[in-house]
C-alpha atoms as a PDB file:
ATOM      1  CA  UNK A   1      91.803  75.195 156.501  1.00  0.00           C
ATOM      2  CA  UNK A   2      93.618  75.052 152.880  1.00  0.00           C
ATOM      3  CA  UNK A   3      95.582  78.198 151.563  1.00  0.00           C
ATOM      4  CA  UNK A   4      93.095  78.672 149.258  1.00  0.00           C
ATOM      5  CA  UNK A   5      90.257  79.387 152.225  1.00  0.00           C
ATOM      6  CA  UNK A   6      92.978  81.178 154.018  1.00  0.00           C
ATOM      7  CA  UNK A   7      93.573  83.591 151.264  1.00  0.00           C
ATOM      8  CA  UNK A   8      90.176  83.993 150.705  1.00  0.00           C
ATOM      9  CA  UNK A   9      89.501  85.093 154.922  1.00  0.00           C
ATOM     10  CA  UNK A  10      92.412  87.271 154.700  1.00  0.00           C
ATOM     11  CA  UNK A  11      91.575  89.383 151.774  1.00  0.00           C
ATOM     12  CA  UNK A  12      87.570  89.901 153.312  1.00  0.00           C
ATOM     13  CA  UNK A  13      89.611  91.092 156.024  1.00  0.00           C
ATOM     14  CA  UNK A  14      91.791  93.749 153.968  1.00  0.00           C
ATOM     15  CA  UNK A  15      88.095  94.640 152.456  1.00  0.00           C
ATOM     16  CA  UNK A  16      86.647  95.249 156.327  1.00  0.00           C
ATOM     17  CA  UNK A  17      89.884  97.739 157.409  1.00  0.00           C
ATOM     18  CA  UNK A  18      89.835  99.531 154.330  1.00  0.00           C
ATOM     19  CA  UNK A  19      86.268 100.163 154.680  1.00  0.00           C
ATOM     20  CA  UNK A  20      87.030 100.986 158.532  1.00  0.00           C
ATOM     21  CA  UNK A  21      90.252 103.174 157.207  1.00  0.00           C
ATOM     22  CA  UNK A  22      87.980 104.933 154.578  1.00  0.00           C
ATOM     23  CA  UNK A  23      85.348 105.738 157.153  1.00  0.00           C
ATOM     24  CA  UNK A  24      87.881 107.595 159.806  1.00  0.00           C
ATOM     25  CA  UNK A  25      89.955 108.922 157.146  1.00  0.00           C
ATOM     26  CA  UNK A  26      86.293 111.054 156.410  1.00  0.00           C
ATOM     27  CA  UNK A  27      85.358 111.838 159.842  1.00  0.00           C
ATOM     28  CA  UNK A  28      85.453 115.722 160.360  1.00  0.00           C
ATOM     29  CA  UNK A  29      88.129 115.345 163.382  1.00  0.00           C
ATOM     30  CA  UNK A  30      89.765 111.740 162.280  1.00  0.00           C
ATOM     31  CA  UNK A  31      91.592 109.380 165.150  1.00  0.00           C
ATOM     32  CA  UNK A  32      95.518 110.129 163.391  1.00  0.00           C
ATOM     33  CA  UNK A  33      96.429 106.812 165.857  1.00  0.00           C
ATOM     34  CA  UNK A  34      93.295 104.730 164.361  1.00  0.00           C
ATOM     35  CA  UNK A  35      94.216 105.366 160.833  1.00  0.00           C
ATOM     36  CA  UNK A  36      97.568 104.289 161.387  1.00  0.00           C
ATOM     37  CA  UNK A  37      96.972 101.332 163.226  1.00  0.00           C
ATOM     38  CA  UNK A  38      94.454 100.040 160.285  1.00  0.00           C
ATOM     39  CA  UNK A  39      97.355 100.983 157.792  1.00  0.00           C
ATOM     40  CA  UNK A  40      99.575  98.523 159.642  1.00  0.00           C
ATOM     41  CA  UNK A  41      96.996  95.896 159.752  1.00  0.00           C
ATOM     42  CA  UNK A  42      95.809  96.155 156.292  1.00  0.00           C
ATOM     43  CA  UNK A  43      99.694  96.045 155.341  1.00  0.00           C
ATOM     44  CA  UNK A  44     100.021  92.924 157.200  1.00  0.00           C
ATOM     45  CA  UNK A  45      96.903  91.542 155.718  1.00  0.00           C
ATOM     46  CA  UNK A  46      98.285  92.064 152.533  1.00  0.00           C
ATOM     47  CA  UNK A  47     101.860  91.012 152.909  1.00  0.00           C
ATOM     48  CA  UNK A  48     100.282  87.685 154.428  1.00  0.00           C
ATOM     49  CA  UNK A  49      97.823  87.440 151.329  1.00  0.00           C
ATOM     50  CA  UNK A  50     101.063  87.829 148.941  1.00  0.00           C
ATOM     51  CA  UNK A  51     103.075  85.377 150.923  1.00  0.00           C
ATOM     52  CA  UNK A  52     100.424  82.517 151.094  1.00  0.00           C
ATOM     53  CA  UNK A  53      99.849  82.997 147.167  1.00  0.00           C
ATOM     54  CA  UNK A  54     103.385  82.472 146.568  1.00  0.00           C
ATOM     55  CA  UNK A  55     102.821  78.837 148.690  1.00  0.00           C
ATOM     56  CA  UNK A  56      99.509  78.072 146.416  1.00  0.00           C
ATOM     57  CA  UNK A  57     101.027  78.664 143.059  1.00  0.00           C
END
């Protein structure tokens, strides 16, 4: 898989959990635990994105 492809799987990713984030966060009685736990992984995601487009360019 190139960096490129990598990049591109990571940041549909970040996409999905923010949509999943979004959709607690709006829930009348939202899962505190579930929204942090997609905050971590969508930080990750995006720390990962940053440091594979440092590699590409």
């Amino acid at each position: 898989m190139s960096l490129a492809t990598r990049i591109d799987t990571l940041k549909s990713r970040h996409g999905t959990i923010d949509a999943e984030l979004q959709r607690e966060e709006a829930r009348p009685a939202p899962n505190l635990a579930e929204i942090s736990r997609l905050k971590r992984e969508k930080l990750r995601l995006k720390d990962e994105i940053n440091r594979l487009a440092v590699e590409v360019a």
